[in-house]
Protein backbone atom coordinates (compact mmCIF):
# COMPACT_ATOMS: atom_id res chain seq x y z
CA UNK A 1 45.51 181.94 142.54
CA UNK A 2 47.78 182.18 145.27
CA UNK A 3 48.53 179.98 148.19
CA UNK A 4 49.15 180.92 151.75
CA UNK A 5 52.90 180.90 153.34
CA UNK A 6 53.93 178.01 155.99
CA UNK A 7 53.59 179.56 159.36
CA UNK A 8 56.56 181.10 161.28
CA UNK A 9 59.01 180.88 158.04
CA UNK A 10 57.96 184.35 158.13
CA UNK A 11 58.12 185.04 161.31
CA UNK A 12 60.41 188.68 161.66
CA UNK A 13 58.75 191.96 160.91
CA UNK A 14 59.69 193.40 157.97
CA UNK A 15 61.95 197.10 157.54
CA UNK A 16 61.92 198.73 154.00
CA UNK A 17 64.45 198.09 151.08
CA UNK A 18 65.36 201.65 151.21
CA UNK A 19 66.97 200.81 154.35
CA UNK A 20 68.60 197.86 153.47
CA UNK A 21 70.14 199.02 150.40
CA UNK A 22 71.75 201.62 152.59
CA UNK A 23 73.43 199.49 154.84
CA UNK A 24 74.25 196.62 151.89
CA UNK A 25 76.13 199.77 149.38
CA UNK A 26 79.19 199.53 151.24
CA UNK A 27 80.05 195.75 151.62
CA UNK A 28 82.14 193.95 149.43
CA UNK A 29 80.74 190.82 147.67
CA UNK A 30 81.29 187.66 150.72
CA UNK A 31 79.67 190.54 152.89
CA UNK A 32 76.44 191.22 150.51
CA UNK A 33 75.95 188.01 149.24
CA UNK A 34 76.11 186.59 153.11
CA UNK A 35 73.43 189.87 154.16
CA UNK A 36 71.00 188.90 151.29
CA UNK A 37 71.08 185.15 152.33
CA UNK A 38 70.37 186.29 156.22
CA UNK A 39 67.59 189.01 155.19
CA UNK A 40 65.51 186.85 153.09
CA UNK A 41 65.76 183.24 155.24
CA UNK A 42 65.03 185.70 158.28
CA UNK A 43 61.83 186.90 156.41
CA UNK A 44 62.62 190.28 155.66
CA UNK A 45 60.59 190.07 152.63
CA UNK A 46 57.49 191.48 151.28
CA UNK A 47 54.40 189.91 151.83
CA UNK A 48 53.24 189.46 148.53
CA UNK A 49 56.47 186.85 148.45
CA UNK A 50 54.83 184.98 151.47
CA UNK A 51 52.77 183.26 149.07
CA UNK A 52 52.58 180.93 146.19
CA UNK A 53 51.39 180.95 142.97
CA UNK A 54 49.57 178.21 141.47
CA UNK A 55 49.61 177.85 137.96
CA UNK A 56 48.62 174.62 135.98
CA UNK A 57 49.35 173.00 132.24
CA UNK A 58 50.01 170.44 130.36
CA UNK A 59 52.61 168.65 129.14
CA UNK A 60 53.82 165.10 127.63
CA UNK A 61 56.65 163.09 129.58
CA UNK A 62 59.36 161.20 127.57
CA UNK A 63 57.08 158.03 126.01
CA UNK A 64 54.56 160.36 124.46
CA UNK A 65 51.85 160.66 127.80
CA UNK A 66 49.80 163.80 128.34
CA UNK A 67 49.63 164.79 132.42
CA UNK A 68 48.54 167.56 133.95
CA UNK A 69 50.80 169.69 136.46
CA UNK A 70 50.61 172.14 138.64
CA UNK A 71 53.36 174.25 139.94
CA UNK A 72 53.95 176.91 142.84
CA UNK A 73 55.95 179.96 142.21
CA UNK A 74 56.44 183.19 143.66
CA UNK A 75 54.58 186.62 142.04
CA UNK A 76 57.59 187.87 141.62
CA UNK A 77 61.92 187.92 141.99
CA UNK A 78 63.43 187.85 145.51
CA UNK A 79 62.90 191.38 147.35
CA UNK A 80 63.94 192.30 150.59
CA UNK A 81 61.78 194.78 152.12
CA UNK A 82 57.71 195.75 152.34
CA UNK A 83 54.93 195.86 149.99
CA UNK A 84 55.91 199.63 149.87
CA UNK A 85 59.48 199.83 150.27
CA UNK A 86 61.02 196.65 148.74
CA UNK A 87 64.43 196.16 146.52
CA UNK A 88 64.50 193.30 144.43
CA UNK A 89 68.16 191.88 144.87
CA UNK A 90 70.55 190.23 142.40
CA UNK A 91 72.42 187.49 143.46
CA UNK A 92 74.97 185.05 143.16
CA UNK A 93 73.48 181.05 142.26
CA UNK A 94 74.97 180.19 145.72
CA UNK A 95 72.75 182.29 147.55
CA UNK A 96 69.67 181.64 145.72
CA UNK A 97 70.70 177.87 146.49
CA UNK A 98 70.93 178.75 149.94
CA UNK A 99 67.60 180.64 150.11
CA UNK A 100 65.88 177.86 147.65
CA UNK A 101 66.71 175.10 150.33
CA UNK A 102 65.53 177.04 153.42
CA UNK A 103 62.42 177.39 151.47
CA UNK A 104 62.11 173.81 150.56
CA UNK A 105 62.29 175.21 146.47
CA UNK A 106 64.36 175.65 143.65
CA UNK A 107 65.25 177.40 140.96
CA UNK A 108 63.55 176.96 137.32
CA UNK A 109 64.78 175.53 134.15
CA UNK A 110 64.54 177.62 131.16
CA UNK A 111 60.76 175.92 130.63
CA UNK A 112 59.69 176.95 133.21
CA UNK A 113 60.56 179.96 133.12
CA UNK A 114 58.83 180.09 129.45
CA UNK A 115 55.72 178.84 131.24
CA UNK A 116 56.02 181.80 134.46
CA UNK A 117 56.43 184.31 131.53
CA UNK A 118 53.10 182.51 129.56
CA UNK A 119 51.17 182.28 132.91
CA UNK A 120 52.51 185.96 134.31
CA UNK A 121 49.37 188.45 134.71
CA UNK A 122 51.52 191.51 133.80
CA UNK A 123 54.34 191.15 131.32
CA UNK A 124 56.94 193.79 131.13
CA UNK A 125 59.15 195.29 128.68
CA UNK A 126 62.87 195.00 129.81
CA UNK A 127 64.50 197.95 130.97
CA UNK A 128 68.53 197.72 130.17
CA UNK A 129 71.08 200.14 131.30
CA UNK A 130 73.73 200.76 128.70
CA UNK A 131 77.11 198.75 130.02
CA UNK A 132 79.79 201.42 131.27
CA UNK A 133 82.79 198.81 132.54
CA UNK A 134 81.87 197.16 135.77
CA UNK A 135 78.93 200.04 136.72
CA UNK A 136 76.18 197.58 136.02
CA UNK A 137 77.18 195.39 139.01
CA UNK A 138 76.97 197.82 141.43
CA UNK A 139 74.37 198.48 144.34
CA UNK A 140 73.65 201.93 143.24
CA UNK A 141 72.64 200.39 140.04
CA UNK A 142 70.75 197.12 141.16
CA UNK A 143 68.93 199.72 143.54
CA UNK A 144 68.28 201.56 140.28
CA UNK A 145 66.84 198.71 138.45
CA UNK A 146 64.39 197.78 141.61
CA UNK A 147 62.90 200.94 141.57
CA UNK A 148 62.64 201.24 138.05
CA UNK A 149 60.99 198.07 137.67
CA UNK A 150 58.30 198.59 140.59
CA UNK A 151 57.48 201.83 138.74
CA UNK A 152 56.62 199.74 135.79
CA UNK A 153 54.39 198.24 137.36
CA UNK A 154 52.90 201.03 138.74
CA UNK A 155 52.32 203.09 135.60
CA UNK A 156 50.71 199.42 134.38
CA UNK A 157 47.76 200.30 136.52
CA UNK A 158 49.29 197.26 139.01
CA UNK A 159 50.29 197.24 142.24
CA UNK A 160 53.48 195.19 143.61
CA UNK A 161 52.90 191.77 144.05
CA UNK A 162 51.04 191.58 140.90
CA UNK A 163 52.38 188.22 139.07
CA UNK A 164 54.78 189.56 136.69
CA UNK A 165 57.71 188.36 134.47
CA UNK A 166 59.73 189.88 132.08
CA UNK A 167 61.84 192.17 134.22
CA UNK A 168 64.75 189.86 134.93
CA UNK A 169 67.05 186.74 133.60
CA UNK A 170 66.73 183.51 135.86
CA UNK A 171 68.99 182.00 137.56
CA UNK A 172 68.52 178.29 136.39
CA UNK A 173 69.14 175.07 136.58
CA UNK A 174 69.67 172.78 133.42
CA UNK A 175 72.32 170.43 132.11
CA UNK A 176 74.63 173.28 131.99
CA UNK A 177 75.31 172.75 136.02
CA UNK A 178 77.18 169.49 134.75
CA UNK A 179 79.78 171.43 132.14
CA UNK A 180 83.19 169.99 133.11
CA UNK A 181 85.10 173.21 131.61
CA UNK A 182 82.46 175.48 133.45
CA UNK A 183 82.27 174.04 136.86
CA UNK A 184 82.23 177.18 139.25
CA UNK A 185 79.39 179.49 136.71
CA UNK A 186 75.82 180.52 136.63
CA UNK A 187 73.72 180.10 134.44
CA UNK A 188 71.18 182.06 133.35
CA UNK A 189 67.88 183.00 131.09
CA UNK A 190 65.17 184.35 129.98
CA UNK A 191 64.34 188.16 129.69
CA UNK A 192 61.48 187.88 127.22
CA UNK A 193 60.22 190.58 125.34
CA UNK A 194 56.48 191.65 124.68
CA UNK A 195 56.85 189.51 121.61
CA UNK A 196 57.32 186.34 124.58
CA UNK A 197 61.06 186.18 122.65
CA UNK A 198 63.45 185.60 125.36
CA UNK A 199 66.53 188.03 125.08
CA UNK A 200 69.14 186.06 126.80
CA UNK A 201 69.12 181.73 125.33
CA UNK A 202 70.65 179.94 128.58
CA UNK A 203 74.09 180.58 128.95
CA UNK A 204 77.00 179.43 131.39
CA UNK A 205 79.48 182.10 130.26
CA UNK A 206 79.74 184.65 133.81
CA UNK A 207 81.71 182.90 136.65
CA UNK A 208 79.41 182.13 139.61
CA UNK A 209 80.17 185.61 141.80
CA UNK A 210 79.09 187.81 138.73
CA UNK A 211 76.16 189.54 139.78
CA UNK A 212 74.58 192.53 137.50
CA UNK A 213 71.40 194.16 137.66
CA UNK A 214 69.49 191.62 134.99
CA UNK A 215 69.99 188.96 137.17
CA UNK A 216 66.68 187.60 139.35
CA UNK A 217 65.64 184.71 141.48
CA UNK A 218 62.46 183.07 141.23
CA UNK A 219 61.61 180.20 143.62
CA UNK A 220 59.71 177.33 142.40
CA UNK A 221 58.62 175.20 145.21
CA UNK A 222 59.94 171.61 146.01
CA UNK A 223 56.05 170.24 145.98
CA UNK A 224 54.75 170.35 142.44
CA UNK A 225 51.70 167.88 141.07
CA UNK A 226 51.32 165.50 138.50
CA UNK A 227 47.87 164.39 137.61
CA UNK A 228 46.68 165.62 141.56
CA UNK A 229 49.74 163.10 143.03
CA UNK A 230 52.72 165.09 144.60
CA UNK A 231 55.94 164.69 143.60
CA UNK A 232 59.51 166.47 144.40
CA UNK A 233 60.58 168.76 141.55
CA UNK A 234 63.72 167.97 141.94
CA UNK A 235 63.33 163.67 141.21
CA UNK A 236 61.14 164.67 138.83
CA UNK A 237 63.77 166.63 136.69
CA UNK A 238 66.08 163.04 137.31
CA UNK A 239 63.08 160.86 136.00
CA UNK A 240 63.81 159.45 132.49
CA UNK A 241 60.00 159.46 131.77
CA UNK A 242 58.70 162.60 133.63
CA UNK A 243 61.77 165.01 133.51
CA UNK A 244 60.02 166.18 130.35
CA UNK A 245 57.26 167.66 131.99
CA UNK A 246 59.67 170.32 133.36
CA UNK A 247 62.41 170.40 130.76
CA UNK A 248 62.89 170.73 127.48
CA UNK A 249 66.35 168.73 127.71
CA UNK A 250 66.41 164.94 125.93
CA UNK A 251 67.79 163.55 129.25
CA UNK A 252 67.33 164.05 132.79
CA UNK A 253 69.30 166.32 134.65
CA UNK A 254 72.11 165.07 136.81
CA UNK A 255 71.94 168.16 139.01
CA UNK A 256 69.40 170.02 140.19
CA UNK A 257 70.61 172.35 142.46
CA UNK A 258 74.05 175.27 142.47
CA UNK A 259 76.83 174.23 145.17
CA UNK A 260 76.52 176.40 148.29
CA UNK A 261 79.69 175.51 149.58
CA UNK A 262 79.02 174.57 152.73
């Protein structure tokens, strides 16, 4: 089920990824990273990312208490682009903090990303390249990967905008954003196989401008319900009794959300 966008967030007409990967190839990181955060907030996106997702389960909180919740999530990873021409873009955490807030979202823990992946209509086999030194962080490559990944879905018998998961690791928040030796990192996970085995466990090991091809950003919106009451995902991932609804953590999180430093 999807829900519609909120107004004139999406105001600017959109030009194809094609053309944007030309003109983002040549920058250097500050420059790219700065261009992504301007395309997307300016609504250069497609517009099956204009939307939400619901999807709705169950889960226990921290005393034992069955509730139902319902989340809403984008189809797929941040694009820039059309339904037709679109180039999903890697990212540093900073960024996708910076795009999460102008969206009033966030980005998911490792559950939910389990529970996107569960939920997903299309699930995808991975598609790695083989690592060659640094070629894997490239444009050319991340271009690559977009294109490869939309033809997936193609030959699938779906069209783009489909809900699908498995093509990507998430950027993610869990109590890894708290590490005192790992202060300036991302974190990431997911990548699940057919088998609904994630490759990559969550891990804080890449410094927080590594960007490769694997990476993705999924928003999860800000407004989530509990048994038909709204809540803020974010307080609920601090609550000692409901955190557990969206983690899989023993304690709340103490932050929810990647520096953008600003």
């Amino acid at each position: 089920m999807t829900v519609s966008a909120f107004g004139s967030i999406y105001s600017q007409s959109s030009r194809g990824g094609s053309v944007y990967y030309e003109e983002m190839r040549t920058m250097d990181i500050v420059q790219r990273e700065a261009s992504i955060v301007n395309e997307i907030t300016s609504g250069n996106i497609p517009e099956f990312l204009k939307s939400w997702i619901k999807i709705k389960y169950s889960e226990k909180d921290s005393a034992g208490k069955r509730h139902r919740v319902t989340l809403f999530v984008k189809a797929d990873y941040l694009a820039a682009g059309t339904d037709e021409d679109y180039f999903t873009l890697p990212m540093t955490p900073q960024s996708a903090q910076k795009i999460a807030n102008h969206y009033n979202a966030s980005l998911p823990t490792p559950k939910i990303v389990d529970i996107i992946y569960k939920k997903s209509a299309l699930k995808l086999e991975p598609f790695n390249f083989i690592p060659r030194g640094n070629r894997n962080e490239t444009p050319d490559i991340l271009n690559d990967h977009s294109r490869i990944v939309t033809a997936q879905i193609k030959a699938s018998g779906n069209k783009p905008g489909v809900f699908v998961a498995g093509t990507k690791k998430d950027i993610v928040i869990c109590s890894k954003l708290s590490d005192p030796k790992r202060t300036h990192h991302v974190t990431i996970y997911g990548w699940h196989r057919l088998n609904g085995v994630a490759i990559q466990p969550a891990t804080n090991v890449h410094i927080d401008i590594y960007v490769d091809y694997s990476h993705g950003v999924r928003l999860v919106s800000n407004r989530i319900l509990i048994d038909g009451k709204e809540y803020d995902y974010r307080k609920v991932l601090q609550d000692p009794l409901l955190h557990t609804l969206l983690s899989t953590e023993p304690q709340p999180l103490e932050r929810v959300a990647y520096s953008t430093g600003e």
